[in-house]
C-alpha atoms as a PDB file:
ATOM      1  CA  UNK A   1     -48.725 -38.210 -11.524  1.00  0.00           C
ATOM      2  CA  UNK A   2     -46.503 -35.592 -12.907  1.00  0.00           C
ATOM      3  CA  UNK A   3     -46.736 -31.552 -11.397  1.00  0.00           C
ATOM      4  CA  UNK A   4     -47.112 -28.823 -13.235  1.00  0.00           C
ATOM      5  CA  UNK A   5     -43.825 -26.460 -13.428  1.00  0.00           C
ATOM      6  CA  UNK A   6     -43.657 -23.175 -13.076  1.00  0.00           C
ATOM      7  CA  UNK A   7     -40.127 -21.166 -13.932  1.00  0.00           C
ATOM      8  CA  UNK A   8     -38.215 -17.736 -14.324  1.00  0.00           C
ATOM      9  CA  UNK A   9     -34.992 -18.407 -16.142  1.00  0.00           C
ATOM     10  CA  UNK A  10     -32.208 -19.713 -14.352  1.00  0.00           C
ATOM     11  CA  UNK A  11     -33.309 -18.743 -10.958  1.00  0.00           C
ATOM     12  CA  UNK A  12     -36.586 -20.207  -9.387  1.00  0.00           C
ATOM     13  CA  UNK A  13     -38.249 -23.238 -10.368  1.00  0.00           C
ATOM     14  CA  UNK A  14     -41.454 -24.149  -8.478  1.00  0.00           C
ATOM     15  CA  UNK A  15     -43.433 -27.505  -8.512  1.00  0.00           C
ATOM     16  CA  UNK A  16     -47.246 -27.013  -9.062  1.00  0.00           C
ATOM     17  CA  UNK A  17     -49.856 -29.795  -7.742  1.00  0.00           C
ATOM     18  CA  UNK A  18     -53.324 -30.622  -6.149  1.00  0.00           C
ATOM     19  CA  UNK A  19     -51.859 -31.006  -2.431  1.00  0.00           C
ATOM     20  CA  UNK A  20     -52.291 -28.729   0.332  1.00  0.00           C
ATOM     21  CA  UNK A  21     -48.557 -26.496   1.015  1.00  0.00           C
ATOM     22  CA  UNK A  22     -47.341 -27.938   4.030  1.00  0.00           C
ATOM     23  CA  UNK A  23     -45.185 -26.106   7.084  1.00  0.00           C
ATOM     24  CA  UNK A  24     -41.957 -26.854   7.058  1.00  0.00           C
ATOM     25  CA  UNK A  25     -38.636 -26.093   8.180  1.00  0.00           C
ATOM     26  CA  UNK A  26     -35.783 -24.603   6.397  1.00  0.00           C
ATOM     27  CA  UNK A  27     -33.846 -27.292   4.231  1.00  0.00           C
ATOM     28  CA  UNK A  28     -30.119 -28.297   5.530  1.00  0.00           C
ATOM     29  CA  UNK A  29     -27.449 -27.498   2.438  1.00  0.00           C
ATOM     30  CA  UNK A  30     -24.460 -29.440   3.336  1.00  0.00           C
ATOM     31  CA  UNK A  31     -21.102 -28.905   1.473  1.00  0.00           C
ATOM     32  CA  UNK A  32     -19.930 -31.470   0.208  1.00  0.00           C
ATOM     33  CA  UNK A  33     -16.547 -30.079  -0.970  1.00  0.00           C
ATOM     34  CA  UNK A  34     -13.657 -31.142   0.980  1.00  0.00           C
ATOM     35  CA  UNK A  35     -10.873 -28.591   1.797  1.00  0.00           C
ATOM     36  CA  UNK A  36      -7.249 -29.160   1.335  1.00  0.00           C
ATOM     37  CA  UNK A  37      -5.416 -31.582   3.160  1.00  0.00           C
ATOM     38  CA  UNK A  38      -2.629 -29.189   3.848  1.00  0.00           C
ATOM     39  CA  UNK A  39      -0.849 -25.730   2.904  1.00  0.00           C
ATOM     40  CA  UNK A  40      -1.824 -24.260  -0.708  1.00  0.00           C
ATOM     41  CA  UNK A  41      -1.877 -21.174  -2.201  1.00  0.00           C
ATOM     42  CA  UNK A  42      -4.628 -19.341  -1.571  1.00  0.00           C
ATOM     43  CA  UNK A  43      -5.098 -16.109  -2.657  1.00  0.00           C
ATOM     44  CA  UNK A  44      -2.901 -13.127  -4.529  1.00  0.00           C
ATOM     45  CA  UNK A  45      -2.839  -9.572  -5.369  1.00  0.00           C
ATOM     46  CA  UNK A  46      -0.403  -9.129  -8.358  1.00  0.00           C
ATOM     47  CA  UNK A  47      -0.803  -5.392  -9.005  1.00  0.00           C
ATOM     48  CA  UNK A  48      -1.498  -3.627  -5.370  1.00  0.00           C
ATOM     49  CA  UNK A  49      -2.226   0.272  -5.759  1.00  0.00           C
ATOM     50  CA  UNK A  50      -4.396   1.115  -3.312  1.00  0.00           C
ATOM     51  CA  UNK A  51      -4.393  -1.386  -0.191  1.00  0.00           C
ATOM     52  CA  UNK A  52      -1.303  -0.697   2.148  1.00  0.00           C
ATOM     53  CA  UNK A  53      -0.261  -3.991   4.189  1.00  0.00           C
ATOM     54  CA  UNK A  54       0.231  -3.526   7.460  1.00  0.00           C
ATOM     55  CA  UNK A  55       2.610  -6.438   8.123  1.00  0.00           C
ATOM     56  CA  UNK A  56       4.618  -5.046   5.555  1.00  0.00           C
ATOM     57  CA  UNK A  57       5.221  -1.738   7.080  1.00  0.00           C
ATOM     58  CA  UNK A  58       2.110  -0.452   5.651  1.00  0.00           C
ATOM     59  CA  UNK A  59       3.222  -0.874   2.143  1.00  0.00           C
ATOM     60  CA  UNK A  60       1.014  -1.303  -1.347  1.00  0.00           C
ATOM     61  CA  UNK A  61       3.167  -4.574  -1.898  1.00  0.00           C
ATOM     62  CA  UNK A  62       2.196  -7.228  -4.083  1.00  0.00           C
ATOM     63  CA  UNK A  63       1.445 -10.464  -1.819  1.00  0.00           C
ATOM     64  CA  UNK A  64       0.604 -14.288  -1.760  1.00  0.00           C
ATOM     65  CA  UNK A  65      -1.552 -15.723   0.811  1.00  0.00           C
ATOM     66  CA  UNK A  66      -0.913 -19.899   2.133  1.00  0.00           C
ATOM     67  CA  UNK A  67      -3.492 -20.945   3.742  1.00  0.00           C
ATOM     68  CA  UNK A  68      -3.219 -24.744   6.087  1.00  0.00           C
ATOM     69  CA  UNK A  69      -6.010 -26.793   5.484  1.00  0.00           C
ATOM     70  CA  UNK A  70      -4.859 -29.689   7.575  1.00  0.00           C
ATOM     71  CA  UNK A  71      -5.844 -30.497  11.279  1.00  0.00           C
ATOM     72  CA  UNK A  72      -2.558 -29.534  12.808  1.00  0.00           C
ATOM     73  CA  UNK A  73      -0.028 -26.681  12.360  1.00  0.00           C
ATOM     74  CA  UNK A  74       2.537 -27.011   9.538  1.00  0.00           C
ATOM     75  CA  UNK A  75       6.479 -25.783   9.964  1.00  0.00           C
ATOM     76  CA  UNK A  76       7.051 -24.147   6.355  1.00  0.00           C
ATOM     77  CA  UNK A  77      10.968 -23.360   7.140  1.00  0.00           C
ATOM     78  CA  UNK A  78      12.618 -24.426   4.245  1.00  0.00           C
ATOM     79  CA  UNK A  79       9.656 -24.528   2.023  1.00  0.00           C
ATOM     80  CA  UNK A  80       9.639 -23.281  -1.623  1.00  0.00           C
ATOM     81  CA  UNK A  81       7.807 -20.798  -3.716  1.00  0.00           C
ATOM     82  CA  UNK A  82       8.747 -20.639  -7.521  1.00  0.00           C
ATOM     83  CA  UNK A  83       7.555 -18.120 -10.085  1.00  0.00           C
ATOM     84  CA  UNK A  84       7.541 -19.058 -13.518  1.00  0.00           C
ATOM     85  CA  UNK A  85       6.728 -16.603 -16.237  1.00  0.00           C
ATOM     86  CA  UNK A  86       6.730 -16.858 -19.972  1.00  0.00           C
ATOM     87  CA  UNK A  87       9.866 -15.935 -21.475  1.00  0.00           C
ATOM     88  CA  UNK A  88      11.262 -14.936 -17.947  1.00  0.00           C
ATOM     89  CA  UNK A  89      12.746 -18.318 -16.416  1.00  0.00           C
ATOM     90  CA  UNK A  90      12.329 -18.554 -12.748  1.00  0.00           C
ATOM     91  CA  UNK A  91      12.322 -16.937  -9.625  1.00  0.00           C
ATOM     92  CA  UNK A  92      12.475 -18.695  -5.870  1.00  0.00           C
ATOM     93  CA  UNK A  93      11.622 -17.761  -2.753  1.00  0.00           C
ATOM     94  CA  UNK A  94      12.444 -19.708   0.595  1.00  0.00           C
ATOM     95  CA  UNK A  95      10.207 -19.872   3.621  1.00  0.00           C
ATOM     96  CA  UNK A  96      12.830 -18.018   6.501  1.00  0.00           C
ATOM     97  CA  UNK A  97      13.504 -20.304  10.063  1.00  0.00           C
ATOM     98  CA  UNK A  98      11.675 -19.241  12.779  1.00  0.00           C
ATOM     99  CA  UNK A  99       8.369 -18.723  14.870  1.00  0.00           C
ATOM    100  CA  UNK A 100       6.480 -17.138  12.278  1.00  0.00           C
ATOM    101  CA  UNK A 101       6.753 -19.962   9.386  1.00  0.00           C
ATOM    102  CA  UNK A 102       5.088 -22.416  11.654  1.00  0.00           C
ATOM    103  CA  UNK A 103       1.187 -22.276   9.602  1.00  0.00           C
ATOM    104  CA  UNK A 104      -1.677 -22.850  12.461  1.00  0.00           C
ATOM    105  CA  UNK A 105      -4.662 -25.289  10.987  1.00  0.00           C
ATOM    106  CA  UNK A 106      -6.714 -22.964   9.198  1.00  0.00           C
ATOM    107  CA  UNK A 107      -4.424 -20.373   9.353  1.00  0.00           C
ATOM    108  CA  UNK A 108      -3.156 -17.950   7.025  1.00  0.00           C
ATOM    109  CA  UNK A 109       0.504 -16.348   6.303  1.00  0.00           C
ATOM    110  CA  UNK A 110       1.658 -13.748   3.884  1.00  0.00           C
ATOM    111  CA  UNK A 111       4.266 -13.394   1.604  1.00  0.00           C
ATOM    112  CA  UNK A 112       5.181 -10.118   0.068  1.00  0.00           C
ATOM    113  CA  UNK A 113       6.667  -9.806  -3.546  1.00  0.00           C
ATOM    114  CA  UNK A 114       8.969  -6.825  -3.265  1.00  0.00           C
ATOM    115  CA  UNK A 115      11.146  -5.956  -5.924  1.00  0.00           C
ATOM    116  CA  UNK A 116      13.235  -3.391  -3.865  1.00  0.00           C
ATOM    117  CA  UNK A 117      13.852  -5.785  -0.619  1.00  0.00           C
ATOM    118  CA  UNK A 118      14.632  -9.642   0.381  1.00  0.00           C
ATOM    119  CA  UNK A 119      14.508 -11.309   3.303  1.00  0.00           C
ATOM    120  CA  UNK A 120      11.971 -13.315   6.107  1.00  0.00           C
ATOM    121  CA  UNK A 121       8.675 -12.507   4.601  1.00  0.00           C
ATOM    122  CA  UNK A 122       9.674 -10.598   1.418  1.00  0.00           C
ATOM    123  CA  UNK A 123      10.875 -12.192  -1.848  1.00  0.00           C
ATOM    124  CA  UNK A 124      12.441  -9.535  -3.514  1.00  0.00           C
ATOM    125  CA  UNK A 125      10.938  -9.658  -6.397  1.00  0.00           C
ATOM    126  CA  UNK A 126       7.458  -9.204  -7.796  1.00  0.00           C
ATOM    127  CA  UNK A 127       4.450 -10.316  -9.149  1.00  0.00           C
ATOM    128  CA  UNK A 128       3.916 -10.532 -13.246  1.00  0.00           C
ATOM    129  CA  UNK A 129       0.336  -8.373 -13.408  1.00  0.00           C
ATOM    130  CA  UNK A 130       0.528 -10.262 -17.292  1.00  0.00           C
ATOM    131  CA  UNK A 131      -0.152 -14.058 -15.680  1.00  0.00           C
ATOM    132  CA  UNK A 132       2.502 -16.669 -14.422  1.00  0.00           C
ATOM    133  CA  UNK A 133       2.807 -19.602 -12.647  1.00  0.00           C
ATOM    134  CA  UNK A 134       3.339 -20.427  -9.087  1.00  0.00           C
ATOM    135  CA  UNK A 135       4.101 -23.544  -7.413  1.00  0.00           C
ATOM    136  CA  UNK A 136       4.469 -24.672  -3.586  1.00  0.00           C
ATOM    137  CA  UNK A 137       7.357 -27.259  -2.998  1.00  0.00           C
ATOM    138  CA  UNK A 138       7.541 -28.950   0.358  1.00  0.00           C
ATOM    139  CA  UNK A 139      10.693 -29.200   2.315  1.00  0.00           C
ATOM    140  CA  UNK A 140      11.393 -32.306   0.854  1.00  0.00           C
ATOM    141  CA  UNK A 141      10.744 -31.324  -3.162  1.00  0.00           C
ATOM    142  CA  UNK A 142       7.533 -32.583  -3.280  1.00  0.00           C
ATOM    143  CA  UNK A 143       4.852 -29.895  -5.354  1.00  0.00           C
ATOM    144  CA  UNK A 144       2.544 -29.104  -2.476  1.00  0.00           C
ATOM    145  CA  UNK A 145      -0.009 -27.172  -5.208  1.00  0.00           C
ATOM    146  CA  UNK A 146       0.175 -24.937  -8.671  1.00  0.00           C
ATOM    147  CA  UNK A 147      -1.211 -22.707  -9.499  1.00  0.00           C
ATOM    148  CA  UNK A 148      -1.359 -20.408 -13.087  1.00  0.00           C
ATOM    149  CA  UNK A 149      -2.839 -17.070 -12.860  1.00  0.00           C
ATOM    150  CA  UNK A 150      -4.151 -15.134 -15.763  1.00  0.00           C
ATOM    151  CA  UNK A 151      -3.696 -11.351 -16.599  1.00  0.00           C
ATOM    152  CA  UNK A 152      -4.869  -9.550 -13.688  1.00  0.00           C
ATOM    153  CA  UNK A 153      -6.456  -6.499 -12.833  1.00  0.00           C
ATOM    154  CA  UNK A 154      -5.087  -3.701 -10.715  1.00  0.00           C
ATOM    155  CA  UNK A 155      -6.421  -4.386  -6.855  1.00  0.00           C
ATOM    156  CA  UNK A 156      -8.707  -7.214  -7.537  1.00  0.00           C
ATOM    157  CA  UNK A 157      -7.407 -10.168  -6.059  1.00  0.00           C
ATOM    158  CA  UNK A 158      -7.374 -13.937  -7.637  1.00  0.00           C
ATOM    159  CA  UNK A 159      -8.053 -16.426  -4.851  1.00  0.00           C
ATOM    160  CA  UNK A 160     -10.002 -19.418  -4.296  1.00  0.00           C
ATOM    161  CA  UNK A 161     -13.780 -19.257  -3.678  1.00  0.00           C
ATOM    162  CA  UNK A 162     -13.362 -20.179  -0.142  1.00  0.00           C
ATOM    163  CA  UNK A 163     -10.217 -20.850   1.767  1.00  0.00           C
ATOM    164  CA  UNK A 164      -9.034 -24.448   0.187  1.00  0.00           C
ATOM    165  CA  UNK A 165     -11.169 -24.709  -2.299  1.00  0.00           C
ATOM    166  CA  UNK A 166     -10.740 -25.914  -5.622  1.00  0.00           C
ATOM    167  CA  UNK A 167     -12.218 -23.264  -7.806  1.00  0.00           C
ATOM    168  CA  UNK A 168     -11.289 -19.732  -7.845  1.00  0.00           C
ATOM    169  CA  UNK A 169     -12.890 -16.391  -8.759  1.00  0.00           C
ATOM    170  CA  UNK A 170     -11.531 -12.446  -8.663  1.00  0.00           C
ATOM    171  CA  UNK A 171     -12.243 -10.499  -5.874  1.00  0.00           C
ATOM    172  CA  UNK A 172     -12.732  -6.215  -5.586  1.00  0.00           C
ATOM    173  CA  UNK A 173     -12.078  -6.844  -1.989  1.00  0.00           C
ATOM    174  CA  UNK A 174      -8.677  -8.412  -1.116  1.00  0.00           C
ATOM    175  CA  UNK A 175      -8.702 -10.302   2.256  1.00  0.00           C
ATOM    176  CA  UNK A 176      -4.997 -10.552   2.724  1.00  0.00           C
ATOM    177  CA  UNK A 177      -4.542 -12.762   6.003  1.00  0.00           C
ATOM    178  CA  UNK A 178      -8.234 -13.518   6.599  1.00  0.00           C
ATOM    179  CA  UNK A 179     -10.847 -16.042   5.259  1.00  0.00           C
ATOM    180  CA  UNK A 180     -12.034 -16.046   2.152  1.00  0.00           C
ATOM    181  CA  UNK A 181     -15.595 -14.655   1.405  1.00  0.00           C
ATOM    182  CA  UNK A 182     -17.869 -14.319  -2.094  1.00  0.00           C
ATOM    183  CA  UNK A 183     -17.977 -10.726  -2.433  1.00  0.00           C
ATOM    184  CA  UNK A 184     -20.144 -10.911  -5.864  1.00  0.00           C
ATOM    185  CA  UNK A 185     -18.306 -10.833  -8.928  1.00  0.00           C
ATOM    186  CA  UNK A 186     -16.013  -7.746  -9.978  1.00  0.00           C
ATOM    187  CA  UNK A 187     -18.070  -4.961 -11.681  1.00  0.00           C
ATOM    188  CA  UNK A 188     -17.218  -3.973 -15.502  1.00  0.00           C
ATOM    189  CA  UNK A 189     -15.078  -0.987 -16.290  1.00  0.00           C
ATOM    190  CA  UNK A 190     -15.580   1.293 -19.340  1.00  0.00           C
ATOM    191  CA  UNK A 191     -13.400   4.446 -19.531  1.00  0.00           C
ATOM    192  CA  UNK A 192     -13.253   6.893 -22.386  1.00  0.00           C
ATOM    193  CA  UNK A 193     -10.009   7.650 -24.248  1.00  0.00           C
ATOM    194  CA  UNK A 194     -10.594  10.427 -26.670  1.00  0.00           C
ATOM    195  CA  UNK A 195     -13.078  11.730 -28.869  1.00  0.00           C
ATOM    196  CA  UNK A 196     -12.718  13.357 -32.314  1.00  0.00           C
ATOM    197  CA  UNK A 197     -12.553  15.686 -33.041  1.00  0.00           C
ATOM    198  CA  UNK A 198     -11.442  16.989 -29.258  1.00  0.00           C
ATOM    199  CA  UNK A 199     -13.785  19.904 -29.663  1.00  0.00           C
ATOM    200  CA  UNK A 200     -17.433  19.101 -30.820  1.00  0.00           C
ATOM    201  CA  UNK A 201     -18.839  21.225 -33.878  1.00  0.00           C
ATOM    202  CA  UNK A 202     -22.381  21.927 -33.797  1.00  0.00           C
ATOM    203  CA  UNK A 203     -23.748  19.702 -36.271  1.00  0.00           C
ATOM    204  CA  UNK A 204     -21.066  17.158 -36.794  1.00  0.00           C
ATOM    205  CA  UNK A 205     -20.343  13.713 -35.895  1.00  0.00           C
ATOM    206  CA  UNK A 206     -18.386  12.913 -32.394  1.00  0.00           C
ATOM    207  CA  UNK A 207     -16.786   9.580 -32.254  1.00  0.00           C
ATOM    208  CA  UNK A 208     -15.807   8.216 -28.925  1.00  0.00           C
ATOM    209  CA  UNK A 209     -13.211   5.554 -28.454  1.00  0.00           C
ATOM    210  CA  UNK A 210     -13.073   3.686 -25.191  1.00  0.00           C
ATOM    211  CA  UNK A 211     -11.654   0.860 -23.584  1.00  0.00           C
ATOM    212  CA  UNK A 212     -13.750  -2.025 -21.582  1.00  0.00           C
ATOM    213  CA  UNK A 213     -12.942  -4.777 -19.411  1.00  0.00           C
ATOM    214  CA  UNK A 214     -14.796  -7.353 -18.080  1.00  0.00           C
END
């Protein structure tokens, strides 16, 4: 016997038939995406206006975020980051000795992209807003994960849906050091340039020129 169907777009679709609804409880959605098995790349602000870091002195600094997706902690002394953009070459950055390099399971670590200082968390140099690529090298060469970013947009972040997850989406609300979350996706901008003429005349045509993003 085949039910009747009942739908609304891409939403809701409901199974009609003869038998009596039933109580039941709520159904168990299990995620079947696997995390990382280790450090990656997991989020970045390339073009940081408005949020001040506190672990960088309370500075709007550009930042990438590793997050450790193994079971134990992971020493990142010695580790690489490269930046690679178009008609630029390359530009390294090494993970500093110490305390702080050492990468808890699950945990997260941020490193700023300063173009006025080096040194420990700071690369002196900073992030292309126009796209580039960024790769993870282990201590012993060996790419640890890649990643190329597109264009971005002032203070929305680029990071993976959820911490060490394949996919990734823009984010309104950066979550530097801290899990990843869906916050909804980013809201479209309009803004008006100019209009002509600059004055209105009673009577006559206005147009309006504007620039959108979305």
């Amino acid at each position: 016997k085949k039910a009747d169907l009942v739908g609304t777009g891409e939403v809701l679709w409901t199974a009609l038939s003869s038998r009596r609804a039933r109580p039941s409880g709520p159904p168990v959605l299990e995620d079947a995406r696997q995390l990382v098995s280790g450090p990656v790349l997991n989020e970045i602000l390339a073009a940081n206006t408005e949020f001040p870091i506190e672990a960088d002195g309370g500075r709007t600094s550009d930042w990438v975020e590793v997050f450790n997706g193994a079971p134990d902690p992971v020493e990142l002394a010695g580790w690489r980051i490269l930046l690679e953009e178009q008609g630029q070459g390359a530009k390294g950055y090494s993970f500093p000795q110490g305390p702080g390099s050492i990468l808890p399971s699950r945990g997260h670590l941020l490193v700023f992209f300063t173009g006025d200082r080096a040194g420990g968390f700071q690369t002196g140099f900073k992030l292309p807003q126009g796209g580039a690529k960024l790769s993870l090298f282990k201590l012993t060469g060996e790419t640890a994960d890649t990643i190329q970013y597109p264009p971005q947009e002032e203070n929305v972040a680029y990071g993976r849906y959820k911490d060490g997850l394949a996919a990734f989406a823009a984010s309104p609300y950066p979550s530097p050091g801290l899990p990843n979350s869906d916050n909804g996706t980013v809201e479209p901008k309009v803004k008006l340039k100019e209009t002509v003429p600059a004055v209105p005349v009673p009577g006559a045509p206005i147009r309006f020129f504007a620039t959108g993003r979305d």
